[in-house]
Each structure stands twice: as structure tokens, then as C-alpha cells.
C-alpha atoms as a PDB file:
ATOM      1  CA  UNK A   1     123.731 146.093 135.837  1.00  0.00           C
ATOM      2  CA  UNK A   2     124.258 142.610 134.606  1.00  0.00           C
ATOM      3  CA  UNK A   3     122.116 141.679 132.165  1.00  0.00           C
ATOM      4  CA  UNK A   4     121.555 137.823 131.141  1.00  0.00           C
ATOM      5  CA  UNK A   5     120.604 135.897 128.424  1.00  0.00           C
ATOM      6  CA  UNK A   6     118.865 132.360 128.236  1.00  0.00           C
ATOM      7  CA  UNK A   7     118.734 129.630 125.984  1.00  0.00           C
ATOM      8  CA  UNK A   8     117.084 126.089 126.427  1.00  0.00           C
ATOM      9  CA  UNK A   9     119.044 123.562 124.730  1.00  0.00           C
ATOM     10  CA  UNK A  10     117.468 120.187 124.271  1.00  0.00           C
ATOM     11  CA  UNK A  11     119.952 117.320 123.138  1.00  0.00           C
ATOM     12  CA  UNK A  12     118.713 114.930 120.300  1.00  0.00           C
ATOM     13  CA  UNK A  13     120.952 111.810 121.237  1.00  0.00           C
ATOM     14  CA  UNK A  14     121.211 109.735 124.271  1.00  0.00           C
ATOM     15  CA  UNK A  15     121.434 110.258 127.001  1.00  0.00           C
ATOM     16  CA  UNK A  16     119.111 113.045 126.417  1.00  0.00           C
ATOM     17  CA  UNK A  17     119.602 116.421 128.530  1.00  0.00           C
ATOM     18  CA  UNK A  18     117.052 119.327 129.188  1.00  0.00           C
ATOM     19  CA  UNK A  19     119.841 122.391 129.187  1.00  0.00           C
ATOM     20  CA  UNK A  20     119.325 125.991 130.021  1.00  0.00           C
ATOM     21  CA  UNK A  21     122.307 128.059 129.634  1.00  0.00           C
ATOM     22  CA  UNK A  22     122.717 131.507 131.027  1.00  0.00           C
ATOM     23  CA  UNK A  23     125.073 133.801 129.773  1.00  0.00           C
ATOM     24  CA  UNK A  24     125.376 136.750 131.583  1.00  0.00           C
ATOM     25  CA  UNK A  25     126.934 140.623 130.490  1.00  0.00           C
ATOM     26  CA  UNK A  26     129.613 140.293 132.913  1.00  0.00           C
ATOM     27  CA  UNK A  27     131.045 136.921 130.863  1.00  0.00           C
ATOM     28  CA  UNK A  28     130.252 134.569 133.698  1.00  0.00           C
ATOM     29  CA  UNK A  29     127.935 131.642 132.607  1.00  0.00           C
ATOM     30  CA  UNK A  30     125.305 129.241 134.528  1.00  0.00           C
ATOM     31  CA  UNK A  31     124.324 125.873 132.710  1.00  0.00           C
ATOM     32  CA  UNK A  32     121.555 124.135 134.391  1.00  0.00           C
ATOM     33  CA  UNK A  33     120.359 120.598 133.821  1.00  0.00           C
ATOM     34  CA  UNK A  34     116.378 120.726 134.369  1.00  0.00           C
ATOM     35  CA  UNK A  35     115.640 117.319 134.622  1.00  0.00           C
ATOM     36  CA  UNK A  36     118.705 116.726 137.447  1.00  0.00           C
ATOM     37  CA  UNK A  37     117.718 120.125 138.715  1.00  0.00           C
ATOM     38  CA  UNK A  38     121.702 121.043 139.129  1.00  0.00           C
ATOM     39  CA  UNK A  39     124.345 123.109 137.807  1.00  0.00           C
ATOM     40  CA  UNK A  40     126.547 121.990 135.621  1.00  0.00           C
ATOM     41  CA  UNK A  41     130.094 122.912 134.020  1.00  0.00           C
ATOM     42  CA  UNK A  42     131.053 123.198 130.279  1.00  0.00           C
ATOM     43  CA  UNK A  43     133.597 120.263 131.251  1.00  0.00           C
ATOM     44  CA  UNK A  44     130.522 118.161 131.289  1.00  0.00           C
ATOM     45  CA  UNK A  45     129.246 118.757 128.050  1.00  0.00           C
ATOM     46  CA  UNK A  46     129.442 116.053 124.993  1.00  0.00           C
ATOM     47  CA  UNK A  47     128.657 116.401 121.463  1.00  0.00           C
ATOM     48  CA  UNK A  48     125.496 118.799 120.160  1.00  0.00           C
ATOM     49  CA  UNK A  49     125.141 120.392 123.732  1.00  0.00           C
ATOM     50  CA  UNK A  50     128.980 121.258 123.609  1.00  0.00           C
ATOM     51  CA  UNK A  51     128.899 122.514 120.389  1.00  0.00           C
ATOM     52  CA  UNK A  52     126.112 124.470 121.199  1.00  0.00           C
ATOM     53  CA  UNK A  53     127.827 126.200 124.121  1.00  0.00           C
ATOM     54  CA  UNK A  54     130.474 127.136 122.043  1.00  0.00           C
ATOM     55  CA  UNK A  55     128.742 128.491 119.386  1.00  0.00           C
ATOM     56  CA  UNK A  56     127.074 131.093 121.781  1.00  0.00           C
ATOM     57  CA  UNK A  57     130.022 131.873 123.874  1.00  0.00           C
ATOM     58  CA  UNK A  58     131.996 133.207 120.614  1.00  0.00           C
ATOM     59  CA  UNK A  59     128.961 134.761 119.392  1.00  0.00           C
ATOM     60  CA  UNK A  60     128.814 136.502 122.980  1.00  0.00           C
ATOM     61  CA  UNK A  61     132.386 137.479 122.550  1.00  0.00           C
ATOM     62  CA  UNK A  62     131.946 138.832 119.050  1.00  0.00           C
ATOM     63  CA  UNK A  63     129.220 140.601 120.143  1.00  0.00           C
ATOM     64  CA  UNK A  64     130.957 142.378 123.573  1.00  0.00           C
ATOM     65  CA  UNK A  65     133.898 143.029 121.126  1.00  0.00           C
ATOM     66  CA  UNK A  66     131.655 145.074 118.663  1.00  0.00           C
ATOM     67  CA  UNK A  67     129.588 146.740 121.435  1.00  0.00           C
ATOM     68  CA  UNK A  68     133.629 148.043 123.042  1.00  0.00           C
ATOM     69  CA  UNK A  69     134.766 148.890 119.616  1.00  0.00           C
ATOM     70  CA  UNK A  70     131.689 150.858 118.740  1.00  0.00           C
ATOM     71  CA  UNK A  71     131.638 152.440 121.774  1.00  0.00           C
ATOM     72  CA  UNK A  72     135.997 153.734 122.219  1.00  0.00           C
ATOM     73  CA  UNK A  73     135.885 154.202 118.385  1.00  0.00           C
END
């Protein structure tokens, strides 16, 4: 089963983005603009909204990492 989590990022500085990004169990990620209505790639990040994505991803890996230690330990 692959699970997936979503957060709704809204950047604060020009040019302003509407972001939802989807992190699923598996470690594969979505990030969707809303207001372009397209996928995007973390490439295409800038500032806050970058920051933001990598924020989550290592709290995602910290959090898979726990989950496999608790679980072969």
C-alpha cells in the first residue's frame, strides 16, 4: 500500500505560487502548482518553497529511518 501525505505550501514573495506537495510512503514525490494546474520538479523551486521541500523530505527520511529501526531492532 502506498500511503501519501499532502501539504499546501503558499509562497509569501513574488512571484507568488499555490504549491501542493505529495510525498508518498514509497519516497517518490508529486509537487503540483494549482494556479498553472501542472507538475512541477524540486529543480524549479526558489527560496521559501525550496526550503520548505527540504524541510519535509528530511523529516520524511528521519521518520522512514525510525519506523525501519524500530521495526529490525
Amino acid at each position: 500500500m502506498n500511503n501519501c501525505e499532502n501539504y499546501r505550501f503558499i509562497e509569501r514573495n513574488r512571484p507568488w505560487r499555490d504549491l501542493t506537495f505529495k510525498f508518498y510512503s514509497n519516497g517518490s514525490l508529486t509537487i503540483i502548482d494549482n494556479t498553472a494546474e501542472e507538475v512541477i520538479t524540486p529543480r524549479e523551486l526558489k527560496g521559501e518553497s525550496y526550503d520548505f521541500y527540504v524541510r519535509k523530505r528530511i523529516a520524511y527520511i528521519k521518520q522512514d529511518l525510525s519506523a525501519k529501526m524500530r521495526k529490525f531492532a
